[in-house]
Protein backbone atom coordinates (compact mmCIF):
# COMPACT_ATOMS: atom_id res chain seq x y z
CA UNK A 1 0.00 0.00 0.00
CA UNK A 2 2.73 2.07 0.51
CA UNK A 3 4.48 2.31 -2.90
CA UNK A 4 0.69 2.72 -4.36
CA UNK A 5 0.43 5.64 -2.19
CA UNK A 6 3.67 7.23 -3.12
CA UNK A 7 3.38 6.45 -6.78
CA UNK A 8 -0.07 8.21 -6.59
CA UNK A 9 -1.99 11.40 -7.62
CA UNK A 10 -1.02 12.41 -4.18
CA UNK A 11 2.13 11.13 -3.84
CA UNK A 12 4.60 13.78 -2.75
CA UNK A 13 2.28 14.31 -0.56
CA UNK A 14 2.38 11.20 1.19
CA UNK A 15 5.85 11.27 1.00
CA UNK A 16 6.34 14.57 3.05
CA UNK A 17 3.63 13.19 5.45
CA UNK A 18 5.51 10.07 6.07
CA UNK A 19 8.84 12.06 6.16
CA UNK A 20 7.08 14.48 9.22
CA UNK A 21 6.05 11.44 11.17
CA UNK A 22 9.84 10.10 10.64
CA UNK A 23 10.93 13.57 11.53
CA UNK A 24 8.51 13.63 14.75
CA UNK A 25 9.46 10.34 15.61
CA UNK A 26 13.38 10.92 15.72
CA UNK A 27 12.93 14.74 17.65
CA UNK A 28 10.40 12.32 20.63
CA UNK A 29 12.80 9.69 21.19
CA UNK A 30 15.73 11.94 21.04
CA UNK A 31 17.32 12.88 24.64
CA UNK A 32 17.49 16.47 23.56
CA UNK A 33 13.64 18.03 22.70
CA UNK A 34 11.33 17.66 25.78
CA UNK A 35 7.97 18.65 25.70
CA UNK A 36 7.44 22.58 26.52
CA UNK A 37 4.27 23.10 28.40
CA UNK A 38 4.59 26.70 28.71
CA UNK A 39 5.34 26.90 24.89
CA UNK A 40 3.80 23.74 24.04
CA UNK A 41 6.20 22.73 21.60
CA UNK A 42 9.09 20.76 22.11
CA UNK A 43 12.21 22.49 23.38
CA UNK A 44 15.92 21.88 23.37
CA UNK A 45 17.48 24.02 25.79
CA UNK A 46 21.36 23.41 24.44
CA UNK A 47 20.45 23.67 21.30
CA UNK A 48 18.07 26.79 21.42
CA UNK A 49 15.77 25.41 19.34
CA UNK A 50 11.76 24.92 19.52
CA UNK A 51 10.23 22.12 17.23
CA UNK A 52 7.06 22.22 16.61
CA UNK A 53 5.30 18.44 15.25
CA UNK A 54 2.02 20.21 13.51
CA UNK A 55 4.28 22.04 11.42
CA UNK A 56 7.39 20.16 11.55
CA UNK A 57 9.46 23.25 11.84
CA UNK A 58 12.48 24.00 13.79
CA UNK A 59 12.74 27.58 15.29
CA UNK A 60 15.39 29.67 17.41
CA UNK A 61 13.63 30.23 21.34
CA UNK A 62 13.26 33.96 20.07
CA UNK A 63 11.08 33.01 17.04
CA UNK A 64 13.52 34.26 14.53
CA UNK A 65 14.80 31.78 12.89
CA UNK A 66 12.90 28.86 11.08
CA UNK A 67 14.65 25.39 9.75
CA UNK A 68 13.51 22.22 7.94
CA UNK A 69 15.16 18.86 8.31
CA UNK A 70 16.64 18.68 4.92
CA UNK A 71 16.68 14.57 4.73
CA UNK A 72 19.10 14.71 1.52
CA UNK A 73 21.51 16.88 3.53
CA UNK A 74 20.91 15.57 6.82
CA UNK A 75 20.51 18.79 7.85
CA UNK A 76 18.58 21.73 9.53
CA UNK A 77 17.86 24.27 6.64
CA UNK A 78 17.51 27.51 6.87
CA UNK A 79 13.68 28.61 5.36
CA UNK A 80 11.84 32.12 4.78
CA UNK A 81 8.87 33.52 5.73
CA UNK A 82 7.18 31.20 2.77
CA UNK A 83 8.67 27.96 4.05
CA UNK A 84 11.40 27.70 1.82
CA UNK A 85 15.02 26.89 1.97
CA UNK A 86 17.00 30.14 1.84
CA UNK A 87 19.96 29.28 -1.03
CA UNK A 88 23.08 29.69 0.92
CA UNK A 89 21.37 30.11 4.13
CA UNK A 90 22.11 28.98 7.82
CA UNK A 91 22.65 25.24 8.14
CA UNK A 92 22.99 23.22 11.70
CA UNK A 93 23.14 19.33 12.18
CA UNK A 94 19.75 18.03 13.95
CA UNK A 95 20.54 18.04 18.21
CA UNK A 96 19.84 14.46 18.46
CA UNK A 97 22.47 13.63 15.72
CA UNK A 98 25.15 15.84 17.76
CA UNK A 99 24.37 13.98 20.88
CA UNK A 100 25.30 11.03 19.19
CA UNK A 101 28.65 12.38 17.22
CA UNK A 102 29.55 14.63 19.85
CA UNK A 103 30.53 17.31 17.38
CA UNK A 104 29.85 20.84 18.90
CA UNK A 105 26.14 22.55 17.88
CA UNK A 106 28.55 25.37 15.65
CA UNK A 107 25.50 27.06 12.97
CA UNK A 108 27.71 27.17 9.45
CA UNK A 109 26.44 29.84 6.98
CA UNK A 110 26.99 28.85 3.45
């Protein structure tokens, strides 16, 4: 069922659904994003970042900056006020991936 879906009428939109429940998945039963009640998204304190599972955007604690999980990359994307990825823009690896590398939470700008 789930190549018919894919290979669809609808399929990229399948695809980017089953790519935010991926996405959700990974940021839940990562050690770094715990649920916000104040906020009521979920929060990574180290990495001052929000992420927010209806939307499945990433965003500073200041509400400034907004990021996708680029899967090709394997990275947090920069995006504009239209949700999409700024060419050149901000990049930063996904907290739960630098918890497991151990490589410092350093933003590059491309």
């Amino acid at each position: 069922n789930t190549s018919k879906a894919l290979s669809g009428v609808n399929g990229s939109m399948w695809a980017n659904y089953m790519q935010s429940i991926a996405q959700t998945e990974t940021v839940q039963s990562s050690n770094s994003f715990k649920f916000d009640k104040e906020s009521g998204f979920y929060k990574d304190v180290k990495a001052q970042l929000y992420y927010d599972p209806n939307s499945t955007y990433f965003f500073t604690l200041d509400y400034k900056k907004y990021f996708v999980y680029d899967s090709e990359v394997q990275l947090l994307c920069l995006v504009d006020s239209q949700g999409k990825k700024v060419p050149g823009g901000e990049t930063r690896p996904l907290p739960s991936q630098v918890a497991k590398s151990g490589r410092p939470e350093k933003p590059t700008e491309r």
